[in-house]
Protein backbone atom coordinates (compact mmCIF):
# COMPACT_ATOMS: atom_id res chain seq x y z
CA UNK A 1 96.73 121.05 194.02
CA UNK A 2 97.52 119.20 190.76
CA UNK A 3 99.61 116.70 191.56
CA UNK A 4 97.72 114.12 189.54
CA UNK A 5 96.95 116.64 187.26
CA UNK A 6 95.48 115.44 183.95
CA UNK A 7 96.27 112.10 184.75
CA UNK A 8 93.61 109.42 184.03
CA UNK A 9 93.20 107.02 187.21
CA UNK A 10 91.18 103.73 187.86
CA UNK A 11 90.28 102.94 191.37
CA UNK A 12 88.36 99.67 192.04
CA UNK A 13 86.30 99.47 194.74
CA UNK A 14 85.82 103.32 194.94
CA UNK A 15 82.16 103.40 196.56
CA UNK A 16 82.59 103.45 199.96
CA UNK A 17 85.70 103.78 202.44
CA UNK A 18 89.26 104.09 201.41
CA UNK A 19 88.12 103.75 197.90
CA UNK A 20 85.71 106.59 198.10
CA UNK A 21 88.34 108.86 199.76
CA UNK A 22 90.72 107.69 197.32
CA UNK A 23 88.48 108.83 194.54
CA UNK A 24 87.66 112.09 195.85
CA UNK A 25 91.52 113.17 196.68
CA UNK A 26 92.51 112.25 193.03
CA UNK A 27 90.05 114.39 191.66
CA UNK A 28 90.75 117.37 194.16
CA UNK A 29 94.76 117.03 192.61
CA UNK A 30 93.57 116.81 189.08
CA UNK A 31 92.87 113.67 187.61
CA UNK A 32 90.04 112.05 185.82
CA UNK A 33 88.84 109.35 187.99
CA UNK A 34 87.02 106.18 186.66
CA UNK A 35 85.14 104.90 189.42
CA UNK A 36 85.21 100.76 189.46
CA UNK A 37 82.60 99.28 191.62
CA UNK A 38 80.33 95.99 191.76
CA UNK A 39 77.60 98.30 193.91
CA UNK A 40 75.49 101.33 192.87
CA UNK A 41 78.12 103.50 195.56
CA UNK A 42 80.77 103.98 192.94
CA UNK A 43 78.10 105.89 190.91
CA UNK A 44 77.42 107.80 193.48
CA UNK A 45 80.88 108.93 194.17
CA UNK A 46 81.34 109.68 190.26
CA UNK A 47 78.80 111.96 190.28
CA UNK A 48 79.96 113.42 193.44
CA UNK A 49 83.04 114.43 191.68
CA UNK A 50 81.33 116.01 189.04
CA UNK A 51 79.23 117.59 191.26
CA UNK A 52 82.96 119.39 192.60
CA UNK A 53 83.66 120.32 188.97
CA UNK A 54 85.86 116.97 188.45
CA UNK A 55 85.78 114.27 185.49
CA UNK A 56 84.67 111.16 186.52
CA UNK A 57 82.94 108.26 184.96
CA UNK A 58 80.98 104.95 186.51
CA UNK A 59 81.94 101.43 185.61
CA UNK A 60 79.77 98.65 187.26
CA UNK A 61 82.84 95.90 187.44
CA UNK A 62 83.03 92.62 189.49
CA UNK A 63 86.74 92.47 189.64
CA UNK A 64 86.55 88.56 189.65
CA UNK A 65 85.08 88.90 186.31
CA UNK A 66 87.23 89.03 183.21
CA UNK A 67 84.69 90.34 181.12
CA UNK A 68 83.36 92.92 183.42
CA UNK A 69 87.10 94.24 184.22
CA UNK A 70 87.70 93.77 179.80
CA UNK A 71 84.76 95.90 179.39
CA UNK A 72 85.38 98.72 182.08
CA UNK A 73 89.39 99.14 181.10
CA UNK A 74 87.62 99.68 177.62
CA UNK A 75 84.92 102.30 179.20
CA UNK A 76 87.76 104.58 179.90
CA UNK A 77 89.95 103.96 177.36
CA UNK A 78 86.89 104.71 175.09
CA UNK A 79 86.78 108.16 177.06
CA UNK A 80 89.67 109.52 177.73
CA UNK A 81 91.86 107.20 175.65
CA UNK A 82 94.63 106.60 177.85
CA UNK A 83 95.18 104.91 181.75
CA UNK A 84 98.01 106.42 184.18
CA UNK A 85 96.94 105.25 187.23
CA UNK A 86 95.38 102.27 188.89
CA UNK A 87 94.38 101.46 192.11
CA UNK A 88 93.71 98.04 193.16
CA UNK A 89 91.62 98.80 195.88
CA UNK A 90 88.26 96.58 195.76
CA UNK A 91 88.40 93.35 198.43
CA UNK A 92 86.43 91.41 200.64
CA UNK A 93 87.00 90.25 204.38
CA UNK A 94 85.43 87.00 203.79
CA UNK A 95 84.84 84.88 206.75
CA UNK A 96 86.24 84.64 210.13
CA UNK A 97 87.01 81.16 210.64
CA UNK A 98 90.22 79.44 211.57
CA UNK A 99 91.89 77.38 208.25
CA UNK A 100 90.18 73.53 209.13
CA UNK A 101 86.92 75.62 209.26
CA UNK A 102 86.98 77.12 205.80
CA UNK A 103 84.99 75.70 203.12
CA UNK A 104 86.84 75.22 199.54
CA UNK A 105 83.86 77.97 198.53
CA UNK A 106 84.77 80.54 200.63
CA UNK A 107 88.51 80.14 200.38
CA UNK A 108 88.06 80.74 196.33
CA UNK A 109 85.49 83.39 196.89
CA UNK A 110 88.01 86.16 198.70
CA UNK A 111 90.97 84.70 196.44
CA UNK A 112 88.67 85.48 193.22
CA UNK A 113 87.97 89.48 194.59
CA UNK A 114 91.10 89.67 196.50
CA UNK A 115 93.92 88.35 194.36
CA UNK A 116 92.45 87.58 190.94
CA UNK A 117 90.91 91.09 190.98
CA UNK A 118 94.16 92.37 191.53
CA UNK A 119 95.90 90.28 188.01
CA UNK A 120 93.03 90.91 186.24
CA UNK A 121 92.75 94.58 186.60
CA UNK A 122 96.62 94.70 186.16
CA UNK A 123 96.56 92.39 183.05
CA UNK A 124 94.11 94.51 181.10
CA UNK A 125 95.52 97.97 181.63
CA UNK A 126 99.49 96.83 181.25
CA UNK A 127 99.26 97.51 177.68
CA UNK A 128 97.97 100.75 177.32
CA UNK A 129 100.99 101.32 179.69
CA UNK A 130 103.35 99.33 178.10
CA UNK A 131 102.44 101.05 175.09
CA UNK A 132 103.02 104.87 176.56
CA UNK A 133 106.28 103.63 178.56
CA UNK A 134 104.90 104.96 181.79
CA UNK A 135 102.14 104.04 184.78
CA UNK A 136 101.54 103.93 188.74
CA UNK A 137 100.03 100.79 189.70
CA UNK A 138 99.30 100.93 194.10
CA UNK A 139 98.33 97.56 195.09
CA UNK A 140 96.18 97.48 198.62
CA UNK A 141 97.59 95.00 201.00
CA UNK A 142 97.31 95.08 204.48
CA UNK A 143 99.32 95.10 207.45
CA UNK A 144 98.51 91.36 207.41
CA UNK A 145 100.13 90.83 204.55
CA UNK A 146 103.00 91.69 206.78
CA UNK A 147 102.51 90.54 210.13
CA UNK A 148 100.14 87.23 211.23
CA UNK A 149 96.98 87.04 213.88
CA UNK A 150 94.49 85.21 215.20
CA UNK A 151 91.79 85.84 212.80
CA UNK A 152 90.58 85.84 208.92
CA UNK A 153 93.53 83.35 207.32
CA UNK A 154 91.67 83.26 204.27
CA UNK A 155 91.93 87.28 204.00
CA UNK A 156 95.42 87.78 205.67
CA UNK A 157 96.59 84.70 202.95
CA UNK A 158 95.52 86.74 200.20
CA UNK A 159 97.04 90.03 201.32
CA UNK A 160 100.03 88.83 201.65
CA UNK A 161 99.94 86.77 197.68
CA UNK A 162 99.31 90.94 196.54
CA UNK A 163 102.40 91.67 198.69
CA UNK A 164 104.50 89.28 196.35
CA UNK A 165 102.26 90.02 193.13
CA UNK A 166 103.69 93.75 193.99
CA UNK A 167 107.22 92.89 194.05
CA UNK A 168 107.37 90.67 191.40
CA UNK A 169 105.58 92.87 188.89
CA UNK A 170 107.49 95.87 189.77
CA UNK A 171 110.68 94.03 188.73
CA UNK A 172 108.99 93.11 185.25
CA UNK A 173 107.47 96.05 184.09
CA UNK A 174 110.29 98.20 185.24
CA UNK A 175 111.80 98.17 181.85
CA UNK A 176 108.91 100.28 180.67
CA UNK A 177 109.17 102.61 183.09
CA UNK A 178 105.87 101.08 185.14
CA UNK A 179 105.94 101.53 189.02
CA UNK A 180 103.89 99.00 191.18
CA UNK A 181 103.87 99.49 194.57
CA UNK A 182 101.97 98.51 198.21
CA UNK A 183 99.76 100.56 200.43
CA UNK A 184 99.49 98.61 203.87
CA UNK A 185 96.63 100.55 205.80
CA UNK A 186 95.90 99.16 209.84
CA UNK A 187 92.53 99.60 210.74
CA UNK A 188 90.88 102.79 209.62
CA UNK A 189 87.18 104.12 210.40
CA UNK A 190 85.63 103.19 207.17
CA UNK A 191 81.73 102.04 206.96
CA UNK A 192 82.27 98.40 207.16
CA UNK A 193 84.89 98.95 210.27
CA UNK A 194 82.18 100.76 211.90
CA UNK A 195 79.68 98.26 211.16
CA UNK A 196 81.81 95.20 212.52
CA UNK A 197 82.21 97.36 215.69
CA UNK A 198 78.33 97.48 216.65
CA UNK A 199 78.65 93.41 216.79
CA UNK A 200 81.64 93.73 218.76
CA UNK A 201 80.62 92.50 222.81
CA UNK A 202 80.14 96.01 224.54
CA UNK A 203 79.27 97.52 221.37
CA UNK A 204 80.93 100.12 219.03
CA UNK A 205 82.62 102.55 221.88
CA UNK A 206 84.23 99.58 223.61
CA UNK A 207 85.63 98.16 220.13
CA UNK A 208 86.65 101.41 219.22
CA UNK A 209 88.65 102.16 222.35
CA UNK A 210 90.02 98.53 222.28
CA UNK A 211 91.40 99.02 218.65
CA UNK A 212 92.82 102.30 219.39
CA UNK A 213 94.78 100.36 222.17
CA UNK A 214 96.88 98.26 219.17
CA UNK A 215 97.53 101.85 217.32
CA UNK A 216 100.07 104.06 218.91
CA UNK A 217 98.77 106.69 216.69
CA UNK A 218 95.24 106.32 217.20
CA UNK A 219 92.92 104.92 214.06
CA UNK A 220 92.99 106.18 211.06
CA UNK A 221 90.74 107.79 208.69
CA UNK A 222 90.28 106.90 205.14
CA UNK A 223 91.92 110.06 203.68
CA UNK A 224 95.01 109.47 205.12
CA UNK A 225 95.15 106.34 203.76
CA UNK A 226 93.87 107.70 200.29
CA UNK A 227 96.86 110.48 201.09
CA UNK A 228 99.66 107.79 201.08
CA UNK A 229 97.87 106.16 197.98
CA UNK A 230 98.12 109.53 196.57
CA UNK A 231 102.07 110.15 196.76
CA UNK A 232 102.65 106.42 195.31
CA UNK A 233 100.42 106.98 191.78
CA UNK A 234 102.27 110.92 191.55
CA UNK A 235 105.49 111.96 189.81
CA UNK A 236 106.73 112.75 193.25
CA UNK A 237 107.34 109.11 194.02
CA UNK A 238 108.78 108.49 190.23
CA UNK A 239 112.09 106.51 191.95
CA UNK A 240 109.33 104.60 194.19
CA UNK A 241 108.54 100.76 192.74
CA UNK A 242 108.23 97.67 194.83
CA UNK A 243 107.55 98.93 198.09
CA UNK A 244 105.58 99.18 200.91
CA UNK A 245 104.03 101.78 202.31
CA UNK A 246 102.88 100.72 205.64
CA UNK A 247 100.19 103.18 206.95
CA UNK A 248 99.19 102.18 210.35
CA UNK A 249 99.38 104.25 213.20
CA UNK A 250 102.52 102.77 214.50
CA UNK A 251 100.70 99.13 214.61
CA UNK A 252 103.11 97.11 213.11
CA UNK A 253 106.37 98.78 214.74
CA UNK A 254 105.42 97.37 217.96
């Protein structure tokens, strides 16, 4: 317990899934949590920490908006006066369609939520940083922003830009002592992995059994995900910046 203790944290995308767990794990080690979400779910998990005796707060925020992120970043700042942590966790999957397939639309629409939610959430909290000479910034890629397949370019393409957003950031804001680093989760039983597994031909035992297949480790769930998130935005990983945390059940070392 406490390891993020008294520590003010902003994780996007923290209705559902890894976001959610995220959320949740932060509060059980101490920190206030400002929930970022486009959907009525991040409300719910705010007030599901407070329910546990936590601090959290809601912020409705469409990552691919400036304003919305402007006026969120201000939301907490407004309460608690301060940002140590944030987690760039909100995304899309977009569609599933080889590159020559892809209209101009969708390819903008995941790069807007994918990678411009990343530098815009980024941007407007580097001062307040800057300005205290400290922060944790965890960036979610993806173990395709690592490795290629046959599947989502449009999605894998922007994992791998917040790969090299990571590095390069970590570099720049090193001289205030800011740490920016990558979480790279393989597949993990959140709602919408569920969800694409009742479509799947057979239905959601066969996909499950067939994903297990690619993980040596089996699949994971979103807390231990949210656990390796967790060590990255504490003091315990204060010589940790530019990396990548690969959290995948042994998928990628195949």
């Amino acid at each position: 317990m406490g390891r993020l203790q008294n520590k003010i944290a902003i994780v996007t995308g923290g209705g559902t899934g890894i976001g959610e767990a995220t959320c949740r794990r932060f509060a059980e080690e101490g920190a206030k949590v400002a929930v970022f979400d486009v959907t009525p779910a991040g409300e719910k998990t705010a007030a599901a920490i407070e329910a546990a005796g936590g601090e959290a707060l809601f912020a409705r925020a469409d990552v691919s908006s400036e304003a919305d992120v402007k006026a969120a970043v201000a939301a907490v700042l407004a309460r608690w006066g301060t940002i140590d942590v944030l987690v760039n966790n909100a995304a899309v999957t977009g569609v599933n369609k080889f590159t020559h397939e892809v209209t101009v639309e969708e390819w903008d629409h995941i790069f807007s939520i994918n990678t411009r939610g990343v530098f815009l959430c980024t941007k407007h909290v580097l001062p307040t940083m800057m300005e205290k000479k400290a922060g944790s910034i965890v960036n979610f890629s993806s173990i395709y922003g690592l490795i290629g397949n046959d599947d989502l370019p449009p999605y894998h393409a922007t994992k791998g830009a917040v790969l090299l957003m990571t590095k390069t950031d970590a570099i720049c804001y090193a001289r205030w002592g800011i740490r920016v680093n990558a979480v790279h989760p393989g597949s993990t039983k959140t709602p919408l992995f569920m969800k694409a597994g009742e479509t799947y031909p057979g239905g959601l035992d066969v996909y499950l059994e067939m994903m297990k297949a690619k993980h040596p480790l089996t699949l994971g769930e979103p807390v231990d995900v949210a656990n390796c998130v967790l060590f990255l935005a504490s003091d315990e990983a204060r010589f940790v910046t530019g990396a990548s945390l690969v959290c995948d059940g042994g998928y990628t070392a195949q």
